[in-house]
PDB file of N, CA and C in Angstrom:
ATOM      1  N   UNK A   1       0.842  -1.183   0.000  1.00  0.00           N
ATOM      2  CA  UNK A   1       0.000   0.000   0.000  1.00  0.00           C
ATOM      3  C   UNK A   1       0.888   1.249   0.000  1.00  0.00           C
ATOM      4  N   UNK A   2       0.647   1.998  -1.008  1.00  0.00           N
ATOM      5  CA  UNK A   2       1.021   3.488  -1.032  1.00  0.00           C
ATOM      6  C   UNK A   2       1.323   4.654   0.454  1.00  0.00           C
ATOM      7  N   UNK A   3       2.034   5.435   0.616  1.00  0.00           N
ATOM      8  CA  UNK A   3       1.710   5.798   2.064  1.00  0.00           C
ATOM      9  C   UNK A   3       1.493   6.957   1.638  1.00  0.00           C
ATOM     10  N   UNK A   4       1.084   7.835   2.373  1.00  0.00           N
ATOM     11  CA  UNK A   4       0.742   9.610   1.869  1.00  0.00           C
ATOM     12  C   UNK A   4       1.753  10.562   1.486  1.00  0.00           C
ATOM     13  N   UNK A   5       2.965   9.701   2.134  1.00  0.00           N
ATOM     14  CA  UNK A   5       4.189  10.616   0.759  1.00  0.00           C
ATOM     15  C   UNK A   5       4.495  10.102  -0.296  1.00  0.00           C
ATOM     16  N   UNK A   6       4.111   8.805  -0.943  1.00  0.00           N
ATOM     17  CA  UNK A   6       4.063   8.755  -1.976  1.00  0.00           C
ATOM     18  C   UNK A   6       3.516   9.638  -3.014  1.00  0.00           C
ATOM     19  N   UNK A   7       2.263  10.035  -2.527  1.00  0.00           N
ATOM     20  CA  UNK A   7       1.782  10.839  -3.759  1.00  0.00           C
ATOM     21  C   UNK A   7       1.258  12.074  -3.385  1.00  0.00           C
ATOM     22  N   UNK A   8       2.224  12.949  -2.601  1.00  0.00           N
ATOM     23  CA  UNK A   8       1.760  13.904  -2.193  1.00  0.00           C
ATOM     24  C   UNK A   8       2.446  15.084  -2.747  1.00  0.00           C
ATOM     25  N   UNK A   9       1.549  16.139  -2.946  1.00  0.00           N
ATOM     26  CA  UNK A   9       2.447  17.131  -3.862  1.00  0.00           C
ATOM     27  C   UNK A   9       1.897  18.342  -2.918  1.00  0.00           C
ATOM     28  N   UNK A  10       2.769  19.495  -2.820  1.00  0.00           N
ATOM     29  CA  UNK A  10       2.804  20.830  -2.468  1.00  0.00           C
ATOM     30  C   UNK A  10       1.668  21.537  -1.982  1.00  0.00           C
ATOM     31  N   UNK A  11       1.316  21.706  -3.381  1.00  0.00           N
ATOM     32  CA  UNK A  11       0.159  22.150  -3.541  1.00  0.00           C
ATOM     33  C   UNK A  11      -1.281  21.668  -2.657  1.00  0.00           C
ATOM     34  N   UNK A  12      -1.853  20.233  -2.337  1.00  0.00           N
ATOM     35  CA  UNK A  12      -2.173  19.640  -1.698  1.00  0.00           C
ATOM     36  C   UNK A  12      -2.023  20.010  -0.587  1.00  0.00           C
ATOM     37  N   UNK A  13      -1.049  19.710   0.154  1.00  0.00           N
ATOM     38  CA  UNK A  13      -0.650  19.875   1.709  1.00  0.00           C
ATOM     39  C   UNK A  13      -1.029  21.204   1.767  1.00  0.00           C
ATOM     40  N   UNK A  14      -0.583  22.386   0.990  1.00  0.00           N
ATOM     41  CA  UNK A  14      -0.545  23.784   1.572  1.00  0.00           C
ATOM     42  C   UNK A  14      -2.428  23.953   1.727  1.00  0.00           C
ATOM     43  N   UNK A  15      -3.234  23.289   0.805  1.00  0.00           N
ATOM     44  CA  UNK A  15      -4.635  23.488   0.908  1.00  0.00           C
ATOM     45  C   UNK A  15      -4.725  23.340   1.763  1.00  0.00           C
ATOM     46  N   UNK A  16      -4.395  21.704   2.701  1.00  0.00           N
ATOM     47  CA  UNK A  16      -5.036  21.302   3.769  1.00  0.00           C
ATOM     48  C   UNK A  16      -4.318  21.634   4.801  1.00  0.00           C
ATOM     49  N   UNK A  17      -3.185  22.520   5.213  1.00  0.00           N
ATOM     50  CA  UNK A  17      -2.817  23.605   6.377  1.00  0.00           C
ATOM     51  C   UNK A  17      -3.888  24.569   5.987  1.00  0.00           C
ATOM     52  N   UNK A  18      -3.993  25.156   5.163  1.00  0.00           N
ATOM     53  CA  UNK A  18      -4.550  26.348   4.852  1.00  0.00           C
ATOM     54  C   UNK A  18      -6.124  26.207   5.541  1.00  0.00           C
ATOM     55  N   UNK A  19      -6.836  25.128   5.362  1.00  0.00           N
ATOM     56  CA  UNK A  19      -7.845  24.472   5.886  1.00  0.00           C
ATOM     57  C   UNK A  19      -7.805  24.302   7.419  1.00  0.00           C
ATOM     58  N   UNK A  20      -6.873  23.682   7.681  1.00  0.00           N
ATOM     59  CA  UNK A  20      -6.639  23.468   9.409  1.00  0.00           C
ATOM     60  C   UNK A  20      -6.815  25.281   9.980  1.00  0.00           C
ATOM     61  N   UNK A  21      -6.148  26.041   8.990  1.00  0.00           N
ATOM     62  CA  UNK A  21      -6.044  26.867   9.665  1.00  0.00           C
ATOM     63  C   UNK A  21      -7.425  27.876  10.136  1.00  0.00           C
ATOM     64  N   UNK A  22      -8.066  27.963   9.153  1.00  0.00           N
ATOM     65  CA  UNK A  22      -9.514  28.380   8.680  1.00  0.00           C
ATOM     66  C   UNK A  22     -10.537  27.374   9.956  1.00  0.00           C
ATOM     67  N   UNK A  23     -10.597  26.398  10.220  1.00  0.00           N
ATOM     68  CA  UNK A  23     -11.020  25.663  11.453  1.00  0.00           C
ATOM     69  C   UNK A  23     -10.730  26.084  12.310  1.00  0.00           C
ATOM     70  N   UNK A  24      -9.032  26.456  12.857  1.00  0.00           N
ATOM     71  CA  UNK A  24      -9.013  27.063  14.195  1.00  0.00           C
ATOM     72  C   UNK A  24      -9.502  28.030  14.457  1.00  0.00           C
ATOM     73  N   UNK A  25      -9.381  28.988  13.481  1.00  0.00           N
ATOM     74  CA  UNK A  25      -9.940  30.738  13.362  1.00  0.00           C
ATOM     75  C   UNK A  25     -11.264  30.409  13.719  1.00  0.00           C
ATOM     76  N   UNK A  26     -11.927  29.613  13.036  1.00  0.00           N
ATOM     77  CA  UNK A  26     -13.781  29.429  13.299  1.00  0.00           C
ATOM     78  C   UNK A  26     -13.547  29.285  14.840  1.00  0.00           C
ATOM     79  N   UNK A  27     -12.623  28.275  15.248  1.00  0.00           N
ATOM     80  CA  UNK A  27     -12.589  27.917  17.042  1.00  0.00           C
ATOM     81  C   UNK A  27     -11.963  29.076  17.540  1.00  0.00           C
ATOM     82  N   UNK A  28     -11.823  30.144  17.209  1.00  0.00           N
ATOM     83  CA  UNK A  28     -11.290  31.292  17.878  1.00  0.00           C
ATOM     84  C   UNK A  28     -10.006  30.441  18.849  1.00  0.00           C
ATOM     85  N   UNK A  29      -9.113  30.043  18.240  1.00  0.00           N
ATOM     86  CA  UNK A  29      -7.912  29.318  18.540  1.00  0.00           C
ATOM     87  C   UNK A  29      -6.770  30.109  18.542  1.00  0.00           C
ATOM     88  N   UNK A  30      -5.742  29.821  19.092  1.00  0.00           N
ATOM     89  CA  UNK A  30      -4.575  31.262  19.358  1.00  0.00           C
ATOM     90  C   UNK A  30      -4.059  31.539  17.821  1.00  0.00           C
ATOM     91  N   UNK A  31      -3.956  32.847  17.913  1.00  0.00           N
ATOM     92  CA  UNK A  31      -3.713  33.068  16.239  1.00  0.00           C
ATOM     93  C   UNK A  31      -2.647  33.189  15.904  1.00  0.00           C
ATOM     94  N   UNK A  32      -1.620  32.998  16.914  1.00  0.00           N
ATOM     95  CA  UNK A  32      -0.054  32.544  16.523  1.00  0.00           C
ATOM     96  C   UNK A  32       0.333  31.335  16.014  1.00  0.00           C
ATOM     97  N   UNK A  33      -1.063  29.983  16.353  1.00  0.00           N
ATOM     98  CA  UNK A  33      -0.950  28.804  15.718  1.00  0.00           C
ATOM     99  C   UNK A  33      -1.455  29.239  14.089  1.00  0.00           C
ATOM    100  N   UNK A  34      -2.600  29.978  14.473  1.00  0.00           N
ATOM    101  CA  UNK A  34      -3.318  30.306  13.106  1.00  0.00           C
ATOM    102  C   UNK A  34      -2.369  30.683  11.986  1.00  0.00           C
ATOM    103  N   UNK A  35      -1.588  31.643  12.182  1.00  0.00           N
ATOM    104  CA  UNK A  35      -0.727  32.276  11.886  1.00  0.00           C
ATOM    105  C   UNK A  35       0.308  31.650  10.924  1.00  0.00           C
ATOM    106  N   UNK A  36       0.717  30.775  11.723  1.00  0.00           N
ATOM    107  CA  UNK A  36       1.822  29.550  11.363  1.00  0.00           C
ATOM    108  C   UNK A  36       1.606  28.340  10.813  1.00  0.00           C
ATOM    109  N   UNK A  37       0.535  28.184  10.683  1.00  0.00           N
ATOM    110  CA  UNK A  37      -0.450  26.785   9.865  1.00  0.00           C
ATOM    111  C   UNK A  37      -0.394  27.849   8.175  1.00  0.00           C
ATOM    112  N   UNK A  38      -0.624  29.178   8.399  1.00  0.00           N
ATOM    113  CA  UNK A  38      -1.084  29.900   7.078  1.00  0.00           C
ATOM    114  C   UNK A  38       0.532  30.370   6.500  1.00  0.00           C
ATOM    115  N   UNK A  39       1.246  30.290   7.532  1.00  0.00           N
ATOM    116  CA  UNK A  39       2.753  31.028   7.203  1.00  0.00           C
ATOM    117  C   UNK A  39       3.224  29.527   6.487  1.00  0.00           C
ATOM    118  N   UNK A  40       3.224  28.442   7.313  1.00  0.00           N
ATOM    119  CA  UNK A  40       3.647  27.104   6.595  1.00  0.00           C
ATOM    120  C   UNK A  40       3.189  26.987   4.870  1.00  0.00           C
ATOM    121  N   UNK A  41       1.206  26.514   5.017  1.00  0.00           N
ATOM    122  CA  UNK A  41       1.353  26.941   3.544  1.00  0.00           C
ATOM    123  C   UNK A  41       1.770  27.801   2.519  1.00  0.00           C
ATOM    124  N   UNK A  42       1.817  29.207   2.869  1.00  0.00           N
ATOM    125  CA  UNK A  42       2.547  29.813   1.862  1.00  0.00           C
ATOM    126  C   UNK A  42       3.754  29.445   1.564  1.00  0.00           C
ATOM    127  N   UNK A  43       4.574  29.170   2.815  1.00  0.00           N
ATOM    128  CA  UNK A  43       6.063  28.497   2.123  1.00  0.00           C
ATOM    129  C   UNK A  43       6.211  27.533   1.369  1.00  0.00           C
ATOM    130  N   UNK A  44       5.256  26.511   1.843  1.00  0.00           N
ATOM    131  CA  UNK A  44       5.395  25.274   0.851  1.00  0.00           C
ATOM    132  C   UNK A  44       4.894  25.467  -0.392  1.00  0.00           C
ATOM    133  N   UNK A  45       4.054  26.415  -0.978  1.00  0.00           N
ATOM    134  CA  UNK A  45       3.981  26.060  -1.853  1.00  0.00           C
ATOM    135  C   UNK A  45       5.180  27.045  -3.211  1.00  0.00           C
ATOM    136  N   UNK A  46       6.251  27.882  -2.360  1.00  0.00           N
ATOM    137  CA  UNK A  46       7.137  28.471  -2.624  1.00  0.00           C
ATOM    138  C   UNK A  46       8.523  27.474  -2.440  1.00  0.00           C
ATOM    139  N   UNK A  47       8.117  26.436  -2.399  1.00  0.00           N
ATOM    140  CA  UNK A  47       8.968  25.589  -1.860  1.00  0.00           C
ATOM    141  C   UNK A  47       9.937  24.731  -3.008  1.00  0.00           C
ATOM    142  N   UNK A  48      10.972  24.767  -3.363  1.00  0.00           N
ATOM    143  CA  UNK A  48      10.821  24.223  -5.287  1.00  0.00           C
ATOM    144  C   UNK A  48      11.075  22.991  -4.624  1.00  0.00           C
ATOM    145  N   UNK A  49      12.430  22.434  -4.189  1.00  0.00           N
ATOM    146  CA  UNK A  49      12.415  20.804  -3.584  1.00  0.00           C
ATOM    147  C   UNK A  49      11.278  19.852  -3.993  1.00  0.00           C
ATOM    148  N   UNK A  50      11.698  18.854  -3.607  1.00  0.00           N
ATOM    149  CA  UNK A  50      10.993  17.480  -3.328  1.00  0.00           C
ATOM    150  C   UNK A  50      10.564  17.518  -2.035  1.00  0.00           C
ATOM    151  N   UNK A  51       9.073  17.322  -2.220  1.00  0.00           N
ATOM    152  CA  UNK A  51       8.340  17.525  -0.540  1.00  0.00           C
ATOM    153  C   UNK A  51       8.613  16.234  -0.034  1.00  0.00           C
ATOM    154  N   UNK A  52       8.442  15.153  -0.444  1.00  0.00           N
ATOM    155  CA  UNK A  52       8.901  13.855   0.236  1.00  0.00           C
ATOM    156  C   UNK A  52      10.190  13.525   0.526  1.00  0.00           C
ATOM    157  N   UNK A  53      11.017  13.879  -0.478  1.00  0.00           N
ATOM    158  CA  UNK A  53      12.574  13.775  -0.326  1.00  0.00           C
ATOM    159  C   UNK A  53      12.388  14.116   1.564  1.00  0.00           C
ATOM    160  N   UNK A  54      12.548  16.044   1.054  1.00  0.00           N
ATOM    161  CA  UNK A  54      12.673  16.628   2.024  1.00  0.00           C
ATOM    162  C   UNK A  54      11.870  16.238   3.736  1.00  0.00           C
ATOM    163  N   UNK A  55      10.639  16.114   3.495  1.00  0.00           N
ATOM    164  CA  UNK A  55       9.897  15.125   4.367  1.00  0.00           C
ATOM    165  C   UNK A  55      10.547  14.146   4.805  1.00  0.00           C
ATOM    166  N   UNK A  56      11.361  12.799   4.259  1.00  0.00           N
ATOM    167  CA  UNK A  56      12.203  11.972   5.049  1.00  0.00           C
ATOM    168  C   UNK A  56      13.569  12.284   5.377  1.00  0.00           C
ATOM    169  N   UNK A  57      13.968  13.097   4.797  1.00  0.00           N
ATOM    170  CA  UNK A  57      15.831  13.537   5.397  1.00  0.00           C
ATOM    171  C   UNK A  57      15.316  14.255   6.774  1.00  0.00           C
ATOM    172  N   UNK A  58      15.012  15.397   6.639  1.00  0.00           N
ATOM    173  CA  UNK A  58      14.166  15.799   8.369  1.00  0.00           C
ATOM    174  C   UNK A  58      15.656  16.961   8.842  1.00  0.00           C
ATOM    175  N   UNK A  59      16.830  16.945   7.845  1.00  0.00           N
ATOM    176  CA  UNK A  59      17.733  17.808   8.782  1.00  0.00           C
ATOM    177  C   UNK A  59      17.017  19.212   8.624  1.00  0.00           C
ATOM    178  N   UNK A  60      16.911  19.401   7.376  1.00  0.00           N
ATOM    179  CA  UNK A  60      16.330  21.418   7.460  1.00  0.00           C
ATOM    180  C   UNK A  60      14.989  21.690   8.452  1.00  0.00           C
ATOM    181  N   UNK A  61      14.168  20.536   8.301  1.00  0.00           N
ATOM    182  CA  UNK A  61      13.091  21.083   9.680  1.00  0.00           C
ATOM    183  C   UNK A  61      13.782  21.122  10.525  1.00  0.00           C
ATOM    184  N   UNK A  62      14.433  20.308  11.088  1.00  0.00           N
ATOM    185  CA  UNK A  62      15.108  20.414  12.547  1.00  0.00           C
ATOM    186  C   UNK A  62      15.760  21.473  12.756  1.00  0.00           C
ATOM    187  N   UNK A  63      16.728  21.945  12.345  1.00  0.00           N
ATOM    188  CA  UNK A  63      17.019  23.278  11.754  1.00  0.00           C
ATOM    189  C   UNK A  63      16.422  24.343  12.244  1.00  0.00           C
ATOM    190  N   UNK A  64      15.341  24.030  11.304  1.00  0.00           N
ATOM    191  CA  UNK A  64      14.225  25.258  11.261  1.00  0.00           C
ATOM    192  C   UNK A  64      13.711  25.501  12.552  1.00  0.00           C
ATOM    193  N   UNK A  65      13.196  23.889  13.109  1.00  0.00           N
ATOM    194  CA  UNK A  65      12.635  24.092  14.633  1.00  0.00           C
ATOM    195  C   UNK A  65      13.880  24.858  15.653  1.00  0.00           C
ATOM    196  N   UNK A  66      14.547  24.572  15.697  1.00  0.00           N
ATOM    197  CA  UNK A  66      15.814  25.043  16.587  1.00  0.00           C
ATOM    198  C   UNK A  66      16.168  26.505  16.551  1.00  0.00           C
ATOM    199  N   UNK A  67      15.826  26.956  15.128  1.00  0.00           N
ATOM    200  CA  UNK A  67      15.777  28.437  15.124  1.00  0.00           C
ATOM    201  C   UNK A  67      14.806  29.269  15.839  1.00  0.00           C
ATOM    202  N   UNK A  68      13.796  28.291  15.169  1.00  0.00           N
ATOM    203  CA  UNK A  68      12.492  29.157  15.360  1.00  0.00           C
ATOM    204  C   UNK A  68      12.366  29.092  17.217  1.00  0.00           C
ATOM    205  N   UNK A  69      12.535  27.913  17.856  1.00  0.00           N
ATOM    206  CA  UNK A  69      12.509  27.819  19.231  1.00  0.00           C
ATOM    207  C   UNK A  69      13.415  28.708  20.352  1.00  0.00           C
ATOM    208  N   UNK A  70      14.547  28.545  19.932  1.00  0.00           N
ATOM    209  CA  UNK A  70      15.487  29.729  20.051  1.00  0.00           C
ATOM    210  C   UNK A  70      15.547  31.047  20.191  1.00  0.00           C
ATOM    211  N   UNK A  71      14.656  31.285  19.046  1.00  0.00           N
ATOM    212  CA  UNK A  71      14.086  32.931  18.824  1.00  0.00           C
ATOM    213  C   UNK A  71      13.259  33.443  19.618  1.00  0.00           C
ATOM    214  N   UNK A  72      12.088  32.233  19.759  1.00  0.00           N
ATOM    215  CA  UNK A  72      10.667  32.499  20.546  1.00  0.00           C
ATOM    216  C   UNK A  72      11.765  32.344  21.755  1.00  0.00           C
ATOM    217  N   UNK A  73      12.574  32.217  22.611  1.00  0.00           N
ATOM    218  CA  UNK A  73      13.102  31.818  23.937  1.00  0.00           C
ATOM    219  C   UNK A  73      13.766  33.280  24.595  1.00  0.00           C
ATOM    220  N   UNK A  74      14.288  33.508  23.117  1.00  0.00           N
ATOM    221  CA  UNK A  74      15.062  34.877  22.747  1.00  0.00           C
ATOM    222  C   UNK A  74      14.387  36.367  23.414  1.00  0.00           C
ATOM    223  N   UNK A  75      12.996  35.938  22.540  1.00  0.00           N
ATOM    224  CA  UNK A  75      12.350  37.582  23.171  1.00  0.00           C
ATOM    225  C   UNK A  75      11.525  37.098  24.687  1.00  0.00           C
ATOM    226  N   UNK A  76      11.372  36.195  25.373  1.00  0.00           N
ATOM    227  CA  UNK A  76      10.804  35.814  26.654  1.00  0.00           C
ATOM    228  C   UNK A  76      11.763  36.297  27.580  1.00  0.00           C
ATOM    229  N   UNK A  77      12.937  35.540  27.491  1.00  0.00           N
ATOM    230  CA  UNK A  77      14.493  36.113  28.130  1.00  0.00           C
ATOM    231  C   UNK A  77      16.006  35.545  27.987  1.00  0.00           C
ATOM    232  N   UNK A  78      16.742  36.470  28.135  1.00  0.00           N
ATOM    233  CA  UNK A  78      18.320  36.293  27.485  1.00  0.00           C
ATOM    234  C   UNK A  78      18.900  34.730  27.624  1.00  0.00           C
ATOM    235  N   UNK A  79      19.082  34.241  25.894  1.00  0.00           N
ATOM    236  CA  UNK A  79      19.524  33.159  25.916  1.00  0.00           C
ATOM    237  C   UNK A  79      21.684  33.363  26.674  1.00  0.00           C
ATOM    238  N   UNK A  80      21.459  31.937  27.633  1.00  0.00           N
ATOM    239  CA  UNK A  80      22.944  31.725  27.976  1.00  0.00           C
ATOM    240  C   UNK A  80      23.791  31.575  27.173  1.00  0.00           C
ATOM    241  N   UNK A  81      24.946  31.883  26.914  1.00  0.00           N
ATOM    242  CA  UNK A  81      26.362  31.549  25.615  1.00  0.00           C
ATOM    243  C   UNK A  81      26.270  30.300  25.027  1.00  0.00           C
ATOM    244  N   UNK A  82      25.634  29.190  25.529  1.00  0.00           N
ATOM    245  CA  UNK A  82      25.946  28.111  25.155  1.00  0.00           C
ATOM    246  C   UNK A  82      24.738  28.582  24.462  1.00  0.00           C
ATOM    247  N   UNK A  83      23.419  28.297  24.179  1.00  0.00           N
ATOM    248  CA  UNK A  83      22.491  29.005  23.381  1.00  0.00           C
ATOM    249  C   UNK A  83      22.543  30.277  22.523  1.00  0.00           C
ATOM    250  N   UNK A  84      23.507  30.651  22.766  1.00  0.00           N
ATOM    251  CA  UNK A  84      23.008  31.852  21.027  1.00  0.00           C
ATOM    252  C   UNK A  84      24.386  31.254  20.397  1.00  0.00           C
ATOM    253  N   UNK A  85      25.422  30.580  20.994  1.00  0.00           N
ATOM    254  CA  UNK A  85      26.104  29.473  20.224  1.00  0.00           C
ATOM    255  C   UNK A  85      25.441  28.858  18.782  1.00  0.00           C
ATOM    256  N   UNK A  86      24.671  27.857  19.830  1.00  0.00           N
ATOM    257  CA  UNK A  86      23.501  27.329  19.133  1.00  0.00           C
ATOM    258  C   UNK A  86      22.542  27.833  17.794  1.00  0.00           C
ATOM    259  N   UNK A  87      22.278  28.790  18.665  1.00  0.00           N
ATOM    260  CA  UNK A  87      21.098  29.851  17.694  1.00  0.00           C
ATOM    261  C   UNK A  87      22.200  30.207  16.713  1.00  0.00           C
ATOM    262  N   UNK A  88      23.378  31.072  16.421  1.00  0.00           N
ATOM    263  CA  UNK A  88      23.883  31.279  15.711  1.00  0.00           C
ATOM    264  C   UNK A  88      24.378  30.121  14.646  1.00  0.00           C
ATOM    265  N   UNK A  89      24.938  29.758  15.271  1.00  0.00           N
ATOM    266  CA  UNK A  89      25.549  28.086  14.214  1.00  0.00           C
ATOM    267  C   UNK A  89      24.658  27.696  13.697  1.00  0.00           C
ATOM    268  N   UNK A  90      22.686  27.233  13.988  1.00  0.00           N
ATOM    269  CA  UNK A  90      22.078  26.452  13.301  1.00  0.00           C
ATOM    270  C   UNK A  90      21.178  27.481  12.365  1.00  0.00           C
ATOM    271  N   UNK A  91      21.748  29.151  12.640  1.00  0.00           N
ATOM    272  CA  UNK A  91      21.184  29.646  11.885  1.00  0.00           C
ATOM    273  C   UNK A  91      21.817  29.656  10.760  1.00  0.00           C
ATOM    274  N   UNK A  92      23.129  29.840  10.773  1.00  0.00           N
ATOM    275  CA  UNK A  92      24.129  29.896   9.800  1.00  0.00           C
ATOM    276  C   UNK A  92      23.851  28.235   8.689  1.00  0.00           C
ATOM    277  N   UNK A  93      23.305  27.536   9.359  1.00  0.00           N
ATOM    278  CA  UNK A  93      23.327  26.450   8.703  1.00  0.00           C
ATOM    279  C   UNK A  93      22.178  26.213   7.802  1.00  0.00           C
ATOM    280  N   UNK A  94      21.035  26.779   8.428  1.00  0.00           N
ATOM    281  CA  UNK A  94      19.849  26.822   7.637  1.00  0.00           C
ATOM    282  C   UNK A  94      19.734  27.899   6.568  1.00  0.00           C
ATOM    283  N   UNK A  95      20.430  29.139   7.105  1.00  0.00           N
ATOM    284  CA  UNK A  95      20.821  30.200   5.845  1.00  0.00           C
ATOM    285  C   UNK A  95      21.173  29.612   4.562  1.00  0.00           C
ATOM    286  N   UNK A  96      22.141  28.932   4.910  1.00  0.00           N
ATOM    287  CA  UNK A  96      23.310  28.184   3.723  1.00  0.00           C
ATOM    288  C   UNK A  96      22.218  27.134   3.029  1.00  0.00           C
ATOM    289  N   UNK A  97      21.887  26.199   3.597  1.00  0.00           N
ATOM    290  CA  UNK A  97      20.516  25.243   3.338  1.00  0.00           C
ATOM    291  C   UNK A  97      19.556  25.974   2.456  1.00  0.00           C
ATOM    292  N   UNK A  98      18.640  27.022   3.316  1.00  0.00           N
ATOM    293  CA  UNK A  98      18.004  27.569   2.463  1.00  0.00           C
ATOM    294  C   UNK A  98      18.316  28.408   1.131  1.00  0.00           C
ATOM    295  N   UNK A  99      19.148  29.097   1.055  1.00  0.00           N
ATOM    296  CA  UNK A  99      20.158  30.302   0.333  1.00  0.00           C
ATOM    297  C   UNK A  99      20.358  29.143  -1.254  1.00  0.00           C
ATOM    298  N   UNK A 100      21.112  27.805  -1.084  1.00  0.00           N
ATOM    299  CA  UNK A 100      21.039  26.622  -1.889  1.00  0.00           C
ATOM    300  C   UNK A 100      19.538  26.202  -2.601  1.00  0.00           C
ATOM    301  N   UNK A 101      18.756  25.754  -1.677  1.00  0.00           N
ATOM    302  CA  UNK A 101      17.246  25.382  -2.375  1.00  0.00           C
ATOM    303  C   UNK A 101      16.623  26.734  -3.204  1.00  0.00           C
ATOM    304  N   UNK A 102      16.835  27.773  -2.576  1.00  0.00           N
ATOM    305  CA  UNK A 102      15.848  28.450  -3.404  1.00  0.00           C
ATOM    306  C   UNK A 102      16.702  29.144  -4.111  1.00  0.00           C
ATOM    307  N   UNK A 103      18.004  29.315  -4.179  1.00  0.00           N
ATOM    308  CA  UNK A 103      18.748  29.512  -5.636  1.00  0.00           C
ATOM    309  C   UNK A 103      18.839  30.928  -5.303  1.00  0.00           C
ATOM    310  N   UNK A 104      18.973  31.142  -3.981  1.00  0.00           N
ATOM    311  CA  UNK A 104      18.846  32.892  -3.706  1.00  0.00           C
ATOM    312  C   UNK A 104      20.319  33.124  -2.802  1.00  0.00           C
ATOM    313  N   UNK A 105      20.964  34.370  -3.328  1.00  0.00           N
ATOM    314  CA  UNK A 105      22.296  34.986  -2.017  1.00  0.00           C
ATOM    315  C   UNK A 105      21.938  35.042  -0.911  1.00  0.00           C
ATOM    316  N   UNK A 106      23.013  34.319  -0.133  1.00  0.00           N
ATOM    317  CA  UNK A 106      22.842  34.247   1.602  1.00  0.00           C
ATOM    318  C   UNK A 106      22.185  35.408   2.021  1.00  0.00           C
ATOM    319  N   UNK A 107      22.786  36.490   2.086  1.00  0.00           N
ATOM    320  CA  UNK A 107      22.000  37.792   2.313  1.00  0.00           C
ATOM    321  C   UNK A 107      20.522  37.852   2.054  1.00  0.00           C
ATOM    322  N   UNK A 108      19.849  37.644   0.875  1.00  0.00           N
ATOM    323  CA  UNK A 108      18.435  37.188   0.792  1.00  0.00           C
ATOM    324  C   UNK A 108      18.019  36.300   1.558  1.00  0.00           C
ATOM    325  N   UNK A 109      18.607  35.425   1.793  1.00  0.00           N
ATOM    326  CA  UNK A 109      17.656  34.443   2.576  1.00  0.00           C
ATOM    327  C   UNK A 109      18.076  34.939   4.248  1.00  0.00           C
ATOM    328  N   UNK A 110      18.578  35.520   4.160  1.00  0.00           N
ATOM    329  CA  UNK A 110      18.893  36.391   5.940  1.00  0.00           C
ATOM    330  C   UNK A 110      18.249  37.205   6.275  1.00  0.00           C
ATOM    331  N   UNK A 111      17.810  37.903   5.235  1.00  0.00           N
ATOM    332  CA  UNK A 111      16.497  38.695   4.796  1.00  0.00           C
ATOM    333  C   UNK A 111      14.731  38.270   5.089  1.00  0.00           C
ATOM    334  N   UNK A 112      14.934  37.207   4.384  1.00  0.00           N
ATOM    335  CA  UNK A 112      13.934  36.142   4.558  1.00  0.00           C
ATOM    336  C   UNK A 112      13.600  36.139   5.890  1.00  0.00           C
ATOM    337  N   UNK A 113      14.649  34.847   6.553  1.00  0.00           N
ATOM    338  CA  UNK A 113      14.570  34.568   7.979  1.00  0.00           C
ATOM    339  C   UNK A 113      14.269  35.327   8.675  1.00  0.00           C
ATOM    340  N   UNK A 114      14.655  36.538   8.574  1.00  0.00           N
ATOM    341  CA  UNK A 114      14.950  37.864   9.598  1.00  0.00           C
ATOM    342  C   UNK A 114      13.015  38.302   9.602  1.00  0.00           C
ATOM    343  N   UNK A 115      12.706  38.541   8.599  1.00  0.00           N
ATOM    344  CA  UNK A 115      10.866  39.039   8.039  1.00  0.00           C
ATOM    345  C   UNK A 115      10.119  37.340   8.848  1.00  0.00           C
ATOM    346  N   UNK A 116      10.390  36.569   8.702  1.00  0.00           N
ATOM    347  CA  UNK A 116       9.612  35.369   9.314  1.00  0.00           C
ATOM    348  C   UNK A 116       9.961  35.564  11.168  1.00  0.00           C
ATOM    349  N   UNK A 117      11.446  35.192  11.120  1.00  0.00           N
ATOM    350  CA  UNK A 117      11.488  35.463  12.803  1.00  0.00           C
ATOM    351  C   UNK A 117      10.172  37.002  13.651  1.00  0.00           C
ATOM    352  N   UNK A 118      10.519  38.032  12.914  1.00  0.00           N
ATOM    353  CA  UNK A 118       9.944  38.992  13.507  1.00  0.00           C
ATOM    354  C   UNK A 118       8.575  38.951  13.708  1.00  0.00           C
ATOM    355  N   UNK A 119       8.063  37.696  13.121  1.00  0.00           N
ATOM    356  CA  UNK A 119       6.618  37.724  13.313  1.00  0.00           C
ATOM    357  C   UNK A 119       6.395  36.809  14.302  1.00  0.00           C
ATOM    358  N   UNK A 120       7.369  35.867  15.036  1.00  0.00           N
ATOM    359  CA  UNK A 120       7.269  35.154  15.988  1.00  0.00           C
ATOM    360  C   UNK A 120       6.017  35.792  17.424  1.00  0.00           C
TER     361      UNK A 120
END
């Protein structure tokens, strides 16, 4: 039997975040999830990659989560040295990651990151 990354394309998935997201809003649900269910689909479907590839390797989400967790930790209160270590290095890594997939100068995609973080 087929599994759901077999035949799953972009476009698809971003509908059905886009959908999840439109449900929570009806549930008057926190709109920072809302937010980020609608921020996800737009990326994916800006996304050129292989969604399944990318779906089973799992390093750039992780990545991504580590940034993004980091950041949100960031404006609550001052990460320790060993943490913006962290934050720095796995940002630098996802820059480079991303900067590669979408065929754009590091600086652009620092750009990028920088417009997504601030909406944390």
């Amino acid at each position: 039997m087929e599994s759901v990354k077999d035949y799953m394309d972009k476009k698809a998935v971003a509908q059905v975040l886009e959908q999840i997201a439109a449900f929570l809003e009806l549930k008057s649900e926190n709109p920072f999830r809302i937010r980020a269910f609608r921020t996800a689909a737009r990326a994916l479907v800006g996304f050129p990659g292989d969604l399944r590839r990318s779906l089973e390797d799992g390093t750039l989400a992780a990545m991504a989560r580590i940034v993004r967790d980091l950041t949100a930790r960031q404006k609550q209160s001052r990460l320790n040295d060993s943490e913006e270590r962290a934050l720095n290095r796995f940002t630098d890594r996802l820059l480079s990651e991303w900067a590669a997939c979408f065929g754009i100068k590091l600086e652009e995609a620092r750009k990028r990151l920088r417009t997504i973080l601030q909406k944390l």
